[in-house]
Every structure is written in C-alpha cells, then in structure tokens.
Protein backbone atom coordinates (compact mmCIF):
# COMPACT_ATOMS: atom_id res chain seq x y z
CA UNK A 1 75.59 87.73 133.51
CA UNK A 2 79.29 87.21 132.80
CA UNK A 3 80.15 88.79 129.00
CA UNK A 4 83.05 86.87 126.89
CA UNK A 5 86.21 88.37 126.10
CA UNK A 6 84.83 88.87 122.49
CA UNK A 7 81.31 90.30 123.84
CA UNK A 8 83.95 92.97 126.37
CA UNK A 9 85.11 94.34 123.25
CA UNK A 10 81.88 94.83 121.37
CA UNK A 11 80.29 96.54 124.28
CA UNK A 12 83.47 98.74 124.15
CA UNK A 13 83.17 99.46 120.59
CA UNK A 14 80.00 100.58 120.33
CA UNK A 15 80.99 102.99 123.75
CA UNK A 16 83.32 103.97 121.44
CA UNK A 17 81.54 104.84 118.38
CA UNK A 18 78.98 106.80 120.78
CA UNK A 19 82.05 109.25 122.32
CA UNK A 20 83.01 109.76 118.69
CA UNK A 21 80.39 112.17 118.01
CA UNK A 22 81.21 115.12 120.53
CA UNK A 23 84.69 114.39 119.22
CA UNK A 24 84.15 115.05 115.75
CA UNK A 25 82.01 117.60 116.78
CA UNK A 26 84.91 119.52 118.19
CA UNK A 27 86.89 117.83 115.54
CA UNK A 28 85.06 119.98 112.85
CA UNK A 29 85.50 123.37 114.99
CA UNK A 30 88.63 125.83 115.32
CA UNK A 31 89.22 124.75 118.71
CA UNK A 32 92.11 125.72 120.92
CA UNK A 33 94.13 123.32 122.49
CA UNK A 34 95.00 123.74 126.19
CA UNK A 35 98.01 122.56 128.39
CA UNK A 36 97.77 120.09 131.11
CA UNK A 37 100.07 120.28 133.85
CA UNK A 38 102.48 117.83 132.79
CA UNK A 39 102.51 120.18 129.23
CA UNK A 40 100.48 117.60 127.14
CA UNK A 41 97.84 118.80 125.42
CA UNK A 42 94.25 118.43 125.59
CA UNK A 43 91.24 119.42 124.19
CA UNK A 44 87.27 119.80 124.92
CA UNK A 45 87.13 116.78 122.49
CA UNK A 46 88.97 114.66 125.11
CA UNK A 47 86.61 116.20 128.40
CA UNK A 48 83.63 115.39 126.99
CA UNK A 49 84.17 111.85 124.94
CA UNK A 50 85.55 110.85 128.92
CA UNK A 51 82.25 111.81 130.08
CA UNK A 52 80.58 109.88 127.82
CA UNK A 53 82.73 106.77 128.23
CA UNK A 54 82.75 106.60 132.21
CA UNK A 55 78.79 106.39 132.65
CA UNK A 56 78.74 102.90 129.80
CA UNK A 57 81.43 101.64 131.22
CA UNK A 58 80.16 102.08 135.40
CA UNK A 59 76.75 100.68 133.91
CA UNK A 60 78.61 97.84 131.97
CA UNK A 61 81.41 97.15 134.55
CA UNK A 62 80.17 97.95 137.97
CA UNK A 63 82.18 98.44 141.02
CA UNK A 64 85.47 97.50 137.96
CA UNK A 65 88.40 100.75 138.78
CA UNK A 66 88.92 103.19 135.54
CA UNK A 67 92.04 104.89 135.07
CA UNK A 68 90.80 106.98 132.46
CA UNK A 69 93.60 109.79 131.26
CA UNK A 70 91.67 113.24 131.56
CA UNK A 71 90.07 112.13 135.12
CA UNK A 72 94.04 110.89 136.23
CA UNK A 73 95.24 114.23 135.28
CA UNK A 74 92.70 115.30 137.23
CA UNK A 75 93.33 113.63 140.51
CA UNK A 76 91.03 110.75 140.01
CA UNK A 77 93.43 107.70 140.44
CA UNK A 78 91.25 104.54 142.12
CA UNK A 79 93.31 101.74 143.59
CA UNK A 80 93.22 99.15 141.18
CA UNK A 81 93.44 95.40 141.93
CA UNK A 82 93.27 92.36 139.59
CA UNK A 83 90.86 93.96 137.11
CA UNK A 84 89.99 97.42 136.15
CA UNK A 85 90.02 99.65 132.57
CA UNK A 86 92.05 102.06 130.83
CA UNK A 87 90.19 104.75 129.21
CA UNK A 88 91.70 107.05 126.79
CA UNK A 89 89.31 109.26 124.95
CA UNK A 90 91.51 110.98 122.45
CA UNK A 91 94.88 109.09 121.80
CA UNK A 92 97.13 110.85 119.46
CA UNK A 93 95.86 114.49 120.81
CA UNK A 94 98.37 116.06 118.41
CA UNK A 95 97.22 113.96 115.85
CA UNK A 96 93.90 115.62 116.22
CA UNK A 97 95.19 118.52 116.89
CA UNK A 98 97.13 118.48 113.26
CA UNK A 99 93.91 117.23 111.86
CA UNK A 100 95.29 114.58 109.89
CA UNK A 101 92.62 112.05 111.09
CA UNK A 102 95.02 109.16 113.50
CA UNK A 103 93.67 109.73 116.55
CA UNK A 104 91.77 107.06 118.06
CA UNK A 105 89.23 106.64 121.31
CA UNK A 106 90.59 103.30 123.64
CA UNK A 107 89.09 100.85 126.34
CA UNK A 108 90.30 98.01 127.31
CA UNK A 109 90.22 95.88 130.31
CA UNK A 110 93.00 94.41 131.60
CA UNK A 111 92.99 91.24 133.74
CA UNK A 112 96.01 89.83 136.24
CA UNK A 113 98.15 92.78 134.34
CA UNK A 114 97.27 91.56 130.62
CA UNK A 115 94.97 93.31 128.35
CA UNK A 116 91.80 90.66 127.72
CA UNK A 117 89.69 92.84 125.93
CA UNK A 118 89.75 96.18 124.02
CA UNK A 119 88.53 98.63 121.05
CA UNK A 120 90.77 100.81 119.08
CA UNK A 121 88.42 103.35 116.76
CA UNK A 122 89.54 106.17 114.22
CA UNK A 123 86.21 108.24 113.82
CA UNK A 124 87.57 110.62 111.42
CA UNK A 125 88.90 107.43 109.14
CA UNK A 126 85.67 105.54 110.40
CA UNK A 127 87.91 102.74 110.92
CA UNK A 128 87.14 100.60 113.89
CA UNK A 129 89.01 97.40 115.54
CA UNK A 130 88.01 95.16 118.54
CA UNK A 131 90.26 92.73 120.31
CA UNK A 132 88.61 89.95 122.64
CA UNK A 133 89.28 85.93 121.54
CA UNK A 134 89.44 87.19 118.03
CA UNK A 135 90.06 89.89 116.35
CA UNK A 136 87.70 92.21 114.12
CA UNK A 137 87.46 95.65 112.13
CA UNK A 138 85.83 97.39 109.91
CA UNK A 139 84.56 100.49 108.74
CA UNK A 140 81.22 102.28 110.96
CA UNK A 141 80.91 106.13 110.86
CA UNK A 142 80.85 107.51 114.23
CA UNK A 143 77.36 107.00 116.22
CA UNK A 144 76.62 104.09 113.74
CA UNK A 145 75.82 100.71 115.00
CA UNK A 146 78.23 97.37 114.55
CA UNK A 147 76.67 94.70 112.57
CA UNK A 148 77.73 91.21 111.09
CA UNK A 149 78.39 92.80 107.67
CA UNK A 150 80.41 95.65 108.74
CA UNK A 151 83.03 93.65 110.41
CA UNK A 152 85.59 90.97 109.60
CA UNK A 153 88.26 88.64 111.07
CA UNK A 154 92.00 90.29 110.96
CA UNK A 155 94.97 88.88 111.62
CA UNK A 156 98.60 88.98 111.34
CA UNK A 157 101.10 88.22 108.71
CA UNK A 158 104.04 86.23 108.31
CA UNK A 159 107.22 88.54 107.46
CA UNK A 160 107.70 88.60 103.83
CA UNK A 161 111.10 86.95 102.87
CA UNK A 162 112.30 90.79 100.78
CA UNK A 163 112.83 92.37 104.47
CA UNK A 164 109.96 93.00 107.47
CA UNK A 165 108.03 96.40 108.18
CA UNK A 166 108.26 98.55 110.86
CA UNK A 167 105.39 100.84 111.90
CA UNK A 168 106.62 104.25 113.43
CA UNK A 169 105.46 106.86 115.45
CA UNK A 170 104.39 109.98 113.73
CA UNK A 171 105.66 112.05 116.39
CA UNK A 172 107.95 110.15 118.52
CA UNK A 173 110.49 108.27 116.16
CA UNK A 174 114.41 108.34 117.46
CA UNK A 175 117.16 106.31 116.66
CA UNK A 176 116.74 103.95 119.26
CA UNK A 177 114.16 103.07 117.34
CA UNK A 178 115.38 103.25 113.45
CA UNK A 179 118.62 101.01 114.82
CA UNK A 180 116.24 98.25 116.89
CA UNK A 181 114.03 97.90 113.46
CA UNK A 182 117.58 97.46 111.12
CA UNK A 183 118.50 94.68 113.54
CA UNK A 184 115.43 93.34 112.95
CA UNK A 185 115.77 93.33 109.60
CA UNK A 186 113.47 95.65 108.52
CA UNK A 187 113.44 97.05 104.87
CA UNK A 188 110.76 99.66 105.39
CA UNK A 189 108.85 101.75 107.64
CA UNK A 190 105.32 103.15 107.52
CA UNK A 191 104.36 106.07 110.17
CA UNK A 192 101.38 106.21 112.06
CA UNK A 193 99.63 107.53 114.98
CA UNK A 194 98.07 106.84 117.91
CA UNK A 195 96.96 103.40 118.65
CA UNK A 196 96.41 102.87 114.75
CA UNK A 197 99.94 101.75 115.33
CA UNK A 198 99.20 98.22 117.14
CA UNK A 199 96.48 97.93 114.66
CA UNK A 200 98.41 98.23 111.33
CA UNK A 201 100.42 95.16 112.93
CA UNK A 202 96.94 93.30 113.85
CA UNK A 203 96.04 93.51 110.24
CA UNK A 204 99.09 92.43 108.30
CA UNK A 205 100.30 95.91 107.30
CA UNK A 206 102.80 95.81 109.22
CA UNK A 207 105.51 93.56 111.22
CA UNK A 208 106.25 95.42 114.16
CA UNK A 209 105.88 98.17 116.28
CA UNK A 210 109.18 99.35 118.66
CA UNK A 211 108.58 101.98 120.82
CA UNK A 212 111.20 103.71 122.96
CA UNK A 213 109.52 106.66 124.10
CA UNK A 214 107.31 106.95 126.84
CA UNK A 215 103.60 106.07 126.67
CA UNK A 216 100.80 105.50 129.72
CA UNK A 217 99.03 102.24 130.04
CA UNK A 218 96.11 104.08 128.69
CA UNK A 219 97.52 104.92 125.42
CA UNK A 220 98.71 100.84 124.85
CA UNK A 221 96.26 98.63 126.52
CA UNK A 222 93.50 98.72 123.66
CA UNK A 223 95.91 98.26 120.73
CA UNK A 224 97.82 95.93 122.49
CA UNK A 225 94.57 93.78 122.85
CA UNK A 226 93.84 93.82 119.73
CA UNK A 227 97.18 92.98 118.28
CA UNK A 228 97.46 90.19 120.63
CA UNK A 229 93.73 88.86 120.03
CA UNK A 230 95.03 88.75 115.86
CA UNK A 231 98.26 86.55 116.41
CA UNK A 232 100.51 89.37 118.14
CA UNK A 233 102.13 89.88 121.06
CA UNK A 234 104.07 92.72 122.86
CA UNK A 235 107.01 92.26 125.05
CA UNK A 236 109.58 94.46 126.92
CA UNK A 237 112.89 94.33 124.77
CA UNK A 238 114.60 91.93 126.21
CA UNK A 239 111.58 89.73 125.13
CA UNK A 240 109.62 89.42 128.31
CA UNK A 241 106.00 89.79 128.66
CA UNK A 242 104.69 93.22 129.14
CA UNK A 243 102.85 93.97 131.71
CA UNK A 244 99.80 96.32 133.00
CA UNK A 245 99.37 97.90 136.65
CA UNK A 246 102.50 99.36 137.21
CA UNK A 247 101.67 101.89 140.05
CA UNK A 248 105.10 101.81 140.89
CA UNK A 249 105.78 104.21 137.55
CA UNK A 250 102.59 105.99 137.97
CA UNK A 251 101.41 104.21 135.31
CA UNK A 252 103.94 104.93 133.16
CA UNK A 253 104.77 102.43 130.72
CA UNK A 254 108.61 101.32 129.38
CA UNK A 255 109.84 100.92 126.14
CA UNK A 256 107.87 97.76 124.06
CA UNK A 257 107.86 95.79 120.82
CA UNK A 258 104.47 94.87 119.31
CA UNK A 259 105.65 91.52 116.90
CA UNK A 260 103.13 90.05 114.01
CA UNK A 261 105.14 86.81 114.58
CA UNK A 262 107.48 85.27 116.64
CA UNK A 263 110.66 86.76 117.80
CA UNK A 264 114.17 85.55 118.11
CA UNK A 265 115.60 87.68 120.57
C-alpha cells in the first residue's frame, strides 16, 4: 500500500510522540551531557528516542536509507538515492540541555532532494506539527494519540503592512543575520529554538526565518516540510531552491531563508 504525503506525516507524528517519552524521561532527570566527536553535545535522551524511531520507521519504510544524526555520528551513513529520511531525535540539544522546553524530535522524508513529508514535535510544550499536502498542529502530550479534534489546519500569513517578523535562533544569531532581516524590512524579531523555528513561520507567527550558521539536513528537513506544506518555502539566499542530499558537504547544509510569502530578491 502506497501512504499519501499527508498519511507520511501522521505515521511520523505519532513515531514521534512515542520517542517523546524516554526523552522526557531523561528530560525530568539531572542528566549529564556528553561530547561527540565533532564537540556537539548529546545526551541519553537523544540514544534512546533514535532507537525508538529507527525500528517504526524500517517497519513503515522498508528497504527507504535513514540518515539519522546519533547513528551518522556513529559511522552509520547508508548511500542514499532518490528517497530516504532524516531522523533527528533531539533537535535543539542545548535547548534541552538548558531546559527551557524548544527542543523538538524530526522525520521527514525527502523525495528527488525536497522534503515531501515531515513532523516537527515539542514534547515538553506538547506542541506538535505535521507537514504532508497540508499542514496541521496541535497540542498531544507525549505518548498520546492524534485525533481529529486535537489537530487543525495552519498556515502562513501575509506580512503585516507596520514591518515583517523575523524568527531567530536562540543560540546561533550573528549579524549576518540581524542585517539580512533589516533589508527585509523587518521591525521585530522573536527567538526560538530548534525546529520550532520553521514552525512559528508555518503558523503565522512569524515572516521569516534566515539562517547563516551551519545546520545538517537532519536538523531542517522536518520544519522545512512543514513550512512549505502551510504556504512557505525555503531557498538558498540568492533565492534558489534549497536542496536535500548533499553528500558532497557531508550533509552539511548552507545558509537558508524560510519565507511565509513570496520574496523579491
């Protein structure tokens, strides 16, 4: 049986909301993070919500490649071809780490280098948001189960005429940044972790999303599915599409915009 784009990302939600519980478990410890080898850290919330992940997704999608970040670090890098998922089961690790609550768990699947379906979910805000045709969140607690009445349609907004808004990162803001958003006229900024940053944009919170600094394809793909499944899009700077698969970089993405509406570049 072939699933829709829109049944992809409901399959990959409730994945989600299932590897949320070891990671609030851990969440709701005094854990200690550890260093990976590239000096990013990671924690036992991460190693075991990966676990969890990979067997779903090899019983949902099988034979489909998963770069999934802890098993990468770990020398686990399949070839991929036209199709395969990013897995990353704690993005914003110093998010968590701070404990303010905007880290997120991400799948997606990405098709002919575009993202076609994803899920973005917060467990500690119990905020949840899936990206196939259309667009969805809502609120589930972690372990709970998706139904009709807990989600609803999102989408994104046109810029307000007073000056747009510009969604930062918590940790990686620069001036790169801050001088892209003033040329785009924006008036205001709100920060935000993690993928939660695509997602303020899929909602109407937000107008954009620059990012300058370094990210993997893992920590982008799921957002960037959902923004695009709302009304979005993402594009290198220059205004061309971006694009997934890059094992020339490792992985490694450039820098991006994430637009709620149409840019004039």
């Amino acid at each position: 049986m072939t699933l829709s784009r829109d049944d992809l990302a409901r399959a990959f939600a409730e994945i989600c909301l299932d590897a949320a519980i070891p990671v609030m478990e851990v969440y709701a410890t005094e854990f200690t993070p550890e260093q990976k080898e590239d000096r990013s850290p990671v924690t036992e919330a991460d190693q075991r919500a990966e676990v969890i992940i990979l067997a779903h997704l090899e019983r949902l999608l099988p034979g489909v490649p998963i770069l999934a970040e802890e098993s990468f670090s770990a020398g686990v890098r399949p070839e991929v071809g036209d199709r395969f998922l990013l897995v990353d089961p704690v993005d914003g690790t110093k998010e968590f780490i701070k404990k303010n609550g905007e880290f997120t768990v991400n799948i997606a699947l990405i098709e002919d280098g575009v993202p076609v379906a994803g899920c973005v979910y917060a467990p500690a805000l119990e905020r949840i948001f899936l990206g196939g045709k259309s667009a969805l969140a809502g609120d589930v607690e972690p372990g709970g189960s998706l139904s009709a009445a807990s989600l609803a349609p999102i989408g994104v907004r046109t810029p307000p005429e007073g000056g747009k808004t510009a969604v930062m990162s918590r940790s990686h803001a620069d001036e790169t940044t801050r001088q892209f958003a003033e040329a785009q006229g924006v008036s205001d900024t709100v920060a935000a972790g993690s993928s939660l940053k695509f997602c303020k944009v899929a909602e109407g919170m937000a107008d954009l999303y620059p990012r300058f600094a370094p990210t993997m394809e893992w920590d982008t793909a799921a957002g960037h599915a959902v923004l695009v499944a709302a009304g979005g899009r993402v594009t290198d700077p220059d205004g061309s599409p971006f694009r997934y698969a890059k094992t020339d970089t490792g992985y490694l993405n450039g820098s991006f915009i994430a637009w709620g509406y149409e840019p004039a570049l």
